[in-house]
PDB file of N, CA and C in Angstrom:
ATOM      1  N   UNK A   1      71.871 154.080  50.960  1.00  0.00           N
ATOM      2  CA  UNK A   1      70.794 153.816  51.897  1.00  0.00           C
ATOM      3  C   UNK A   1      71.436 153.524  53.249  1.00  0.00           C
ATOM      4  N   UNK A   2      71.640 154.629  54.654  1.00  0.00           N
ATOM      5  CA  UNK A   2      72.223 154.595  55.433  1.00  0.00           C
ATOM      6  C   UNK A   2      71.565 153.526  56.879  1.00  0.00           C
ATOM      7  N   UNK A   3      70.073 152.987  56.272  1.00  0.00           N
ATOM      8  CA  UNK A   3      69.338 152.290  57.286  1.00  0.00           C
ATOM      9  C   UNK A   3      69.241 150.771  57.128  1.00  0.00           C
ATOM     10  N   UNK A   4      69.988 150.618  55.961  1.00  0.00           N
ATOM     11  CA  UNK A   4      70.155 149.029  55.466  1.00  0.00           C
ATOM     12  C   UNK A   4      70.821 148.257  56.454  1.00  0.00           C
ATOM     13  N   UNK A   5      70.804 147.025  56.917  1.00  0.00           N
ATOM     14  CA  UNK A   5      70.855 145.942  57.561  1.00  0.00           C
ATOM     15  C   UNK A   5      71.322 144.922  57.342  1.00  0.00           C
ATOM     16  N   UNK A   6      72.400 144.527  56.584  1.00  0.00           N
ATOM     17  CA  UNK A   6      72.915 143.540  55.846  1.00  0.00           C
ATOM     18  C   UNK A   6      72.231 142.280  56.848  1.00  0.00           C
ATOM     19  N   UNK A   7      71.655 141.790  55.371  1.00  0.00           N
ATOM     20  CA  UNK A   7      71.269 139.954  56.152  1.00  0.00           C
ATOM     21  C   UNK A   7      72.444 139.015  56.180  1.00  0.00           C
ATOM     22  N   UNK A   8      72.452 137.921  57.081  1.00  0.00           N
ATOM     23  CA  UNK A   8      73.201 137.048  57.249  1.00  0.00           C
ATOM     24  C   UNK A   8      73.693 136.385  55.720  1.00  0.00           C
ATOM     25  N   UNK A   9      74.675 136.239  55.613  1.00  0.00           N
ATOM     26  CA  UNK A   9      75.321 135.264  54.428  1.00  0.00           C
ATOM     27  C   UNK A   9      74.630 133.821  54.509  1.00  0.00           C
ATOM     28  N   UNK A  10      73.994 133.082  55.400  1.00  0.00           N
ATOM     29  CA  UNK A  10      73.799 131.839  55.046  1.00  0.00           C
ATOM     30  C   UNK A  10      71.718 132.101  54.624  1.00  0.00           C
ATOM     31  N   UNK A  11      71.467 133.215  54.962  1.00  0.00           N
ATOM     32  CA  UNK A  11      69.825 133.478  54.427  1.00  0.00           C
ATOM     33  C   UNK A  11      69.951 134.323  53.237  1.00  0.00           C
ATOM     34  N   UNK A  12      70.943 134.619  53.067  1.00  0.00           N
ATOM     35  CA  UNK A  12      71.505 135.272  51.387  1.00  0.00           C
ATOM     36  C   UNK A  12      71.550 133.855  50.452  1.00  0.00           C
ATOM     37  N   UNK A  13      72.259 132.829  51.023  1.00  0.00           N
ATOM     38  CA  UNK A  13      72.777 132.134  50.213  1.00  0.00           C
ATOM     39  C   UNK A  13      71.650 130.752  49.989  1.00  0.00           C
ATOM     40  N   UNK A  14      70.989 131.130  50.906  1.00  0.00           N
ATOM     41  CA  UNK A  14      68.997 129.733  50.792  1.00  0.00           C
ATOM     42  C   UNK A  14      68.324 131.107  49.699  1.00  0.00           C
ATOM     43  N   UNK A  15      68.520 131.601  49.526  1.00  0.00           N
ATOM     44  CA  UNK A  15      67.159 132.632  48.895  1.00  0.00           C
ATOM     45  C   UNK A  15      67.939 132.451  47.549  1.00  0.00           C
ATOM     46  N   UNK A  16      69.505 132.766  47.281  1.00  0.00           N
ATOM     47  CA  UNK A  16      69.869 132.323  46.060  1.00  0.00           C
ATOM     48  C   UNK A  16      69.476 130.943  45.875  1.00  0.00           C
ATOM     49  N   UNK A  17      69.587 130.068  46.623  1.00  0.00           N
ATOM     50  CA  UNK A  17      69.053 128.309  46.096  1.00  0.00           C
ATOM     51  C   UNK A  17      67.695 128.678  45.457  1.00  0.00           C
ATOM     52  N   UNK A  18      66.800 129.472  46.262  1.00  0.00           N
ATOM     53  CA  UNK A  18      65.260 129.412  46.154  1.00  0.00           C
ATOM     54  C   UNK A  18      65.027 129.656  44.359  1.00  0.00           C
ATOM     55  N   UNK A  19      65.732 130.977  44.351  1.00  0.00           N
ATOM     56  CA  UNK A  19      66.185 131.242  42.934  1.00  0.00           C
ATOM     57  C   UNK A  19      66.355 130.270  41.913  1.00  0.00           C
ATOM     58  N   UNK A  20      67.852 130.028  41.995  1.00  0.00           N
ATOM     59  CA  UNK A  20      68.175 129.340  41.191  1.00  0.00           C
ATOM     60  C   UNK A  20      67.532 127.880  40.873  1.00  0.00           C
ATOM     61  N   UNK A  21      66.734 127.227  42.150  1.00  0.00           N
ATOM     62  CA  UNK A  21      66.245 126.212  41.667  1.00  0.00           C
ATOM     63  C   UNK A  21      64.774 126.371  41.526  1.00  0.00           C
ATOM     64  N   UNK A  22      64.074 128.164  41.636  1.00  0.00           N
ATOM     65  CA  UNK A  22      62.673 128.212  40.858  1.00  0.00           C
ATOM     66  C   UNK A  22      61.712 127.445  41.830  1.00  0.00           C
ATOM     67  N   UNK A  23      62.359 127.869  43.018  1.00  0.00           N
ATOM     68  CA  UNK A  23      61.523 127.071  44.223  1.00  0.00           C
ATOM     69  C   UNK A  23      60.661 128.325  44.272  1.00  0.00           C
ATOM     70  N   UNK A  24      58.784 128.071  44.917  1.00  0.00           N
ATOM     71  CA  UNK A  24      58.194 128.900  45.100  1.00  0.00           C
ATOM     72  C   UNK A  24      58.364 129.016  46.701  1.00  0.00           C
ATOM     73  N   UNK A  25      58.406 130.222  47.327  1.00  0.00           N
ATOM     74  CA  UNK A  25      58.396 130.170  48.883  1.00  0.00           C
ATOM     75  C   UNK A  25      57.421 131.197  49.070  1.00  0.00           C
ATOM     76  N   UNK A  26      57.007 131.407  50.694  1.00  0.00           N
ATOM     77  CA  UNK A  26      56.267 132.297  50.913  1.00  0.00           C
ATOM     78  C   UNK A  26      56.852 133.597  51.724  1.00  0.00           C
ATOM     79  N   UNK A  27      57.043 134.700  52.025  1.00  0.00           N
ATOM     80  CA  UNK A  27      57.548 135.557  52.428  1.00  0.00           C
ATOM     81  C   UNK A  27      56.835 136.408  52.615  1.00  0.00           C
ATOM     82  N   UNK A  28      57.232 136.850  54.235  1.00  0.00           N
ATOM     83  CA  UNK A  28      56.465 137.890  55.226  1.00  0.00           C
ATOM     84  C   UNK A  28      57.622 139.040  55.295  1.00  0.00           C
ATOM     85  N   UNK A  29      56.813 140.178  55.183  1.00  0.00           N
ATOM     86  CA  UNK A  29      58.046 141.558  54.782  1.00  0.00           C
ATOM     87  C   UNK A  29      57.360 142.720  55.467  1.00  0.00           C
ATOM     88  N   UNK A  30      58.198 143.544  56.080  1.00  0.00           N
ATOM     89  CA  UNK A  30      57.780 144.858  56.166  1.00  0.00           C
ATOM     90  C   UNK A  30      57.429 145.990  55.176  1.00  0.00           C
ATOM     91  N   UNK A  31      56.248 146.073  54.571  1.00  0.00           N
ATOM     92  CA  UNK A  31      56.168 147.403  53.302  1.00  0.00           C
ATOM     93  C   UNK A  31      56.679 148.108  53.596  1.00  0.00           C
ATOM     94  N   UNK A  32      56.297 149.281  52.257  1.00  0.00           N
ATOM     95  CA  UNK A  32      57.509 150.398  52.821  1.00  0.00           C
ATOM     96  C   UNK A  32      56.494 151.190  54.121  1.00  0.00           C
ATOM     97  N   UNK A  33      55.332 151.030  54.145  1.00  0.00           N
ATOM     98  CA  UNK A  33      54.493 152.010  55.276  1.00  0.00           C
ATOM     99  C   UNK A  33      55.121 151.033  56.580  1.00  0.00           C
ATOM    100  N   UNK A  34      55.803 150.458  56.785  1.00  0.00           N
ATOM    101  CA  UNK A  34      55.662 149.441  57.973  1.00  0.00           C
ATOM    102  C   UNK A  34      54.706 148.209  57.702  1.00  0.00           C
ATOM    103  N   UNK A  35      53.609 148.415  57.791  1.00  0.00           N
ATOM    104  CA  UNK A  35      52.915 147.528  57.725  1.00  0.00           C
ATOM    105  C   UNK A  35      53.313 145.865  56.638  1.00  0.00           C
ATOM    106  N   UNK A  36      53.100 144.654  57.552  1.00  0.00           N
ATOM    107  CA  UNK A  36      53.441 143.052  57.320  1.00  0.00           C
ATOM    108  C   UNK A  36      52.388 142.831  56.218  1.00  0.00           C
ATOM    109  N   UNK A  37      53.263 142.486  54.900  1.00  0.00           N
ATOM    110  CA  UNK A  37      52.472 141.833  53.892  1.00  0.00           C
ATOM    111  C   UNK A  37      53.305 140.592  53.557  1.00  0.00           C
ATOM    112  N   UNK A  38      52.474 139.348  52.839  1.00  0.00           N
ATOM    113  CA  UNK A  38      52.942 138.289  52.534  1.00  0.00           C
ATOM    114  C   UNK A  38      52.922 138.428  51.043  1.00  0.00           C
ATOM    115  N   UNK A  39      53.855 137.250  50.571  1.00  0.00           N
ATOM    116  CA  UNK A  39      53.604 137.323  49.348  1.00  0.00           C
ATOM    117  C   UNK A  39      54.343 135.443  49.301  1.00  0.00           C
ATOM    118  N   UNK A  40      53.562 134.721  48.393  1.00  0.00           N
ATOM    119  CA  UNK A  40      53.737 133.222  48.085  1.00  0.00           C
ATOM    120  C   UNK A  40      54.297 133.018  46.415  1.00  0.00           C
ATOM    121  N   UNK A  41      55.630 133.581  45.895  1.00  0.00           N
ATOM    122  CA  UNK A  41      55.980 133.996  44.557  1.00  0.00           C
ATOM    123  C   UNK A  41      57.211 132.916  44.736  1.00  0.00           C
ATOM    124  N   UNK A  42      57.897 133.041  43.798  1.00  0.00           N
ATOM    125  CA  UNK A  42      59.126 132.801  43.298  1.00  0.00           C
ATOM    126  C   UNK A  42      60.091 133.780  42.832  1.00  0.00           C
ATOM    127  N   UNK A  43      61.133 133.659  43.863  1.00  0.00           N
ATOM    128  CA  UNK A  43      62.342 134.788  43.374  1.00  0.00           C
ATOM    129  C   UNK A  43      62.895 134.549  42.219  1.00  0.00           C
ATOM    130  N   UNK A  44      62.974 135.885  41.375  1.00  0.00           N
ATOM    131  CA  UNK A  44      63.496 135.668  39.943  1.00  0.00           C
ATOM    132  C   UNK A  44      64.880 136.328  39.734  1.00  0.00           C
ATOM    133  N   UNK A  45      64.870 137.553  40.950  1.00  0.00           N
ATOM    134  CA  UNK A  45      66.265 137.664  40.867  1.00  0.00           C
ATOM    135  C   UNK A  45      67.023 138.382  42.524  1.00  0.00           C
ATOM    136  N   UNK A  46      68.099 138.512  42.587  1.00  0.00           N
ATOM    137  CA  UNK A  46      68.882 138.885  43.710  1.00  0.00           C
ATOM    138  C   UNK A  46      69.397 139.667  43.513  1.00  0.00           C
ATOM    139  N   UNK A  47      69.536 141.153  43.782  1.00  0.00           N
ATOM    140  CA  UNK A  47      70.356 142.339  43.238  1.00  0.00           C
ATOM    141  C   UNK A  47      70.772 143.395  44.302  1.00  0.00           C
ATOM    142  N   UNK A  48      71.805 143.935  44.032  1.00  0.00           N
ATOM    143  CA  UNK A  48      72.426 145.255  45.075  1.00  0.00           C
ATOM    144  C   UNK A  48      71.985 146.874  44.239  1.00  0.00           C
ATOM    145  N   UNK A  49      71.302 147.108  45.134  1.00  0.00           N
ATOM    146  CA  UNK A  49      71.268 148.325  44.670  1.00  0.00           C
ATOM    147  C   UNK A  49      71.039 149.678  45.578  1.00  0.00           C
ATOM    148  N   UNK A  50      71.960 151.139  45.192  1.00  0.00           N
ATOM    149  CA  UNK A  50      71.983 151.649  45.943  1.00  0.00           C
ATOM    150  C   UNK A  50      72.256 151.380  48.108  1.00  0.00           C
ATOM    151  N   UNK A  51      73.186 150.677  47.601  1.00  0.00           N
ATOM    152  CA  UNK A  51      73.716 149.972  48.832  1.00  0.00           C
ATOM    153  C   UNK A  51      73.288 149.074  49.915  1.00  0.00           C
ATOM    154  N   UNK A  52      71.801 148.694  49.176  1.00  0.00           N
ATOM    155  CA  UNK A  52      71.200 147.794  49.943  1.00  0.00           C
ATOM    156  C   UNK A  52      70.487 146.728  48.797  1.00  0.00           C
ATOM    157  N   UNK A  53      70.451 145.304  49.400  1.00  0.00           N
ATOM    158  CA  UNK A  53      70.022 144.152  48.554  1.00  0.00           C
ATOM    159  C   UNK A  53      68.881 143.974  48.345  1.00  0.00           C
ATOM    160  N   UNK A  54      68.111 143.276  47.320  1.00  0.00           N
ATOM    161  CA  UNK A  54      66.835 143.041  47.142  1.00  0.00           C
ATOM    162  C   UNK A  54      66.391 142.008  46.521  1.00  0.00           C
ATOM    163  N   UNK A  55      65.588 141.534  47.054  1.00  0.00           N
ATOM    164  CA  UNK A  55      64.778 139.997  45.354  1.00  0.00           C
ATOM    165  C   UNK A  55      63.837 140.905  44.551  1.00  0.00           C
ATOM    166  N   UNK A  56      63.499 140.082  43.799  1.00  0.00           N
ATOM    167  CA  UNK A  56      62.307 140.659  42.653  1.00  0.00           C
ATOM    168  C   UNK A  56      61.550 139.110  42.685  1.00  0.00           C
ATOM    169  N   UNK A  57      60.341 139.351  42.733  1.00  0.00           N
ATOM    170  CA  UNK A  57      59.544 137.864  42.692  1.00  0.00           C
ATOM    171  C   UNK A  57      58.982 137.918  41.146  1.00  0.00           C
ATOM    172  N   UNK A  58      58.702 136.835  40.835  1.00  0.00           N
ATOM    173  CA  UNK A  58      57.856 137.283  39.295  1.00  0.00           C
ATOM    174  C   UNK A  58      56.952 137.494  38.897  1.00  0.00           C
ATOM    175  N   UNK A  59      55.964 137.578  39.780  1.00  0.00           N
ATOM    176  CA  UNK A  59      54.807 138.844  39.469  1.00  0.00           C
ATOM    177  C   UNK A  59      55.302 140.202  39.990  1.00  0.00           C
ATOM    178  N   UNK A  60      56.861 140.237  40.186  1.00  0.00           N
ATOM    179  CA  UNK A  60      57.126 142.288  40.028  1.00  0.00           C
ATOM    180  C   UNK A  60      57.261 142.835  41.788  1.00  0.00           C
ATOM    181  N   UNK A  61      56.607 142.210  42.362  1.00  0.00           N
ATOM    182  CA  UNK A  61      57.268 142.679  43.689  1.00  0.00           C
ATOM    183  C   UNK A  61      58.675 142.464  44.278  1.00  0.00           C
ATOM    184  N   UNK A  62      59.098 143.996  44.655  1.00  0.00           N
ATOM    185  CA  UNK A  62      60.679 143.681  45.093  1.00  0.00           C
ATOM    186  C   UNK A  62      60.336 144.132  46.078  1.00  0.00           C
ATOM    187  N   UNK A  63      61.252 143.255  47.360  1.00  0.00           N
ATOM    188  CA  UNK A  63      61.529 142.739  48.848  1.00  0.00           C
ATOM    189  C   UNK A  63      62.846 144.020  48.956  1.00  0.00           C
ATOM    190  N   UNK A  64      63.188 144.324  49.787  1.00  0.00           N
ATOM    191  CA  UNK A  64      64.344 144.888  50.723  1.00  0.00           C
ATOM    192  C   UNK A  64      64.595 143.926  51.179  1.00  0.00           C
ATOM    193  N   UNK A  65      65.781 143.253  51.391  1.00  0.00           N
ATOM    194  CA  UNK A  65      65.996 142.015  51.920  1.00  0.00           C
ATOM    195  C   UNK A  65      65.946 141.885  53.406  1.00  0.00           C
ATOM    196  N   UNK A  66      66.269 143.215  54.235  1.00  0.00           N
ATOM    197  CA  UNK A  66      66.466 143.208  55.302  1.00  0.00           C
ATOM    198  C   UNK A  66      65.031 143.783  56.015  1.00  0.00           C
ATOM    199  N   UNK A  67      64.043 143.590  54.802  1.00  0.00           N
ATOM    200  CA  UNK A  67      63.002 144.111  55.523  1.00  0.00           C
ATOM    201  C   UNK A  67      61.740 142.639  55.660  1.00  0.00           C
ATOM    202  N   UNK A  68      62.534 140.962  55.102  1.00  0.00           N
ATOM    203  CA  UNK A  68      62.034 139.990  55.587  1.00  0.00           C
ATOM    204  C   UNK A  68      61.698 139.851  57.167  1.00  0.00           C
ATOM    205  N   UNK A  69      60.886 139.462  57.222  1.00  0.00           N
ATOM    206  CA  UNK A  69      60.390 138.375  58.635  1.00  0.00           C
ATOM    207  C   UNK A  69      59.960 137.329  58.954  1.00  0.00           C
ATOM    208  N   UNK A  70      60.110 136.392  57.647  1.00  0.00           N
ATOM    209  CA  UNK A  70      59.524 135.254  57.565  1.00  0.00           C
ATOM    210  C   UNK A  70      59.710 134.606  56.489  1.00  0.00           C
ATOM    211  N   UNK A  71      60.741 133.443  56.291  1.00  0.00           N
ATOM    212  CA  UNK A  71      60.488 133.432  54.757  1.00  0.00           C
ATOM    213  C   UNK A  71      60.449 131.138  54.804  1.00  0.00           C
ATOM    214  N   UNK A  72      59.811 130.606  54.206  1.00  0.00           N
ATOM    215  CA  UNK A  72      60.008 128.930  54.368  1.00  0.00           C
ATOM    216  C   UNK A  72      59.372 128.786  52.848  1.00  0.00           C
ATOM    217  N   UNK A  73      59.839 127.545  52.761  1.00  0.00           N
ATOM    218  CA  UNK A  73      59.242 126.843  51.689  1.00  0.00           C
ATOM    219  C   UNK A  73      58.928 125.541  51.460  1.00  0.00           C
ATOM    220  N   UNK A  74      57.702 125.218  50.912  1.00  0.00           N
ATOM    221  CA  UNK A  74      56.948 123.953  51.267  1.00  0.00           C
ATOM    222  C   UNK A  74      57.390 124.255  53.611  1.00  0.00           C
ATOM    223  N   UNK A  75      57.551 123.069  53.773  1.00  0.00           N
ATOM    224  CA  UNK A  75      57.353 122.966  55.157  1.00  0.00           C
ATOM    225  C   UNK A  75      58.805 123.206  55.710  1.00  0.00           C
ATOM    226  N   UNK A  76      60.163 123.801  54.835  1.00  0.00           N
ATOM    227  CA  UNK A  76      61.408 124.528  55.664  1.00  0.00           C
ATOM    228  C   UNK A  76      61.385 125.900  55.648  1.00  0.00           C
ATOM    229  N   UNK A  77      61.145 126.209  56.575  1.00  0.00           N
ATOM    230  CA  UNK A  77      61.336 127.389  57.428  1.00  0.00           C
ATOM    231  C   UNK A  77      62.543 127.983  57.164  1.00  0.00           C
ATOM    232  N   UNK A  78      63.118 128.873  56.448  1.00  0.00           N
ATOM    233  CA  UNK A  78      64.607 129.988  56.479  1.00  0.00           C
ATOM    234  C   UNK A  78      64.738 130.568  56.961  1.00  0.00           C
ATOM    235  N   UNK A  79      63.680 131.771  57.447  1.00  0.00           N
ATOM    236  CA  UNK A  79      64.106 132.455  58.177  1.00  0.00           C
ATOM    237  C   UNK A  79      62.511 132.474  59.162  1.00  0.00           C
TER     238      UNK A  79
END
């Protein structure tokens, strides 16, 4: 995937916390049409694929990581 965007290492490494500690957050993303959808889930996992990164929330939606614009939880703000 030659349009991927590697995210910063320290908003890689809050989204693994979010994970691993089963925190629910809310997250604003670019679909794939462009168009800004939210989604208020819990990341279940963090994965590389085809040369660009992604979460999976657990109702099944997977994020492009670099296609966040918004991501906090309870009242901290990440990105």
């Amino acid at each position: 995937m030659s349009d991927y965007t590697p995210i910063s290492c320290d908003l890689y490494d809050k989204l693994e916390s979010m994970a691993t500690l089963h925190r629910t957050g809310t997250m604003t993303y670019k679909g794939e049409s462009g168009d800004i959808q939210e989604a208020t889930d819990e990341i279940v996992d963090i994965y590389a694929k085809d040369g660009a990164d992604y979460c999976k929330l657990s109702q099944g939606t997977v994020i492009r990581l670099d296609q966040l614009t918004a991501v906090s939880v309870g009242d901290e703000k990440i990105l």
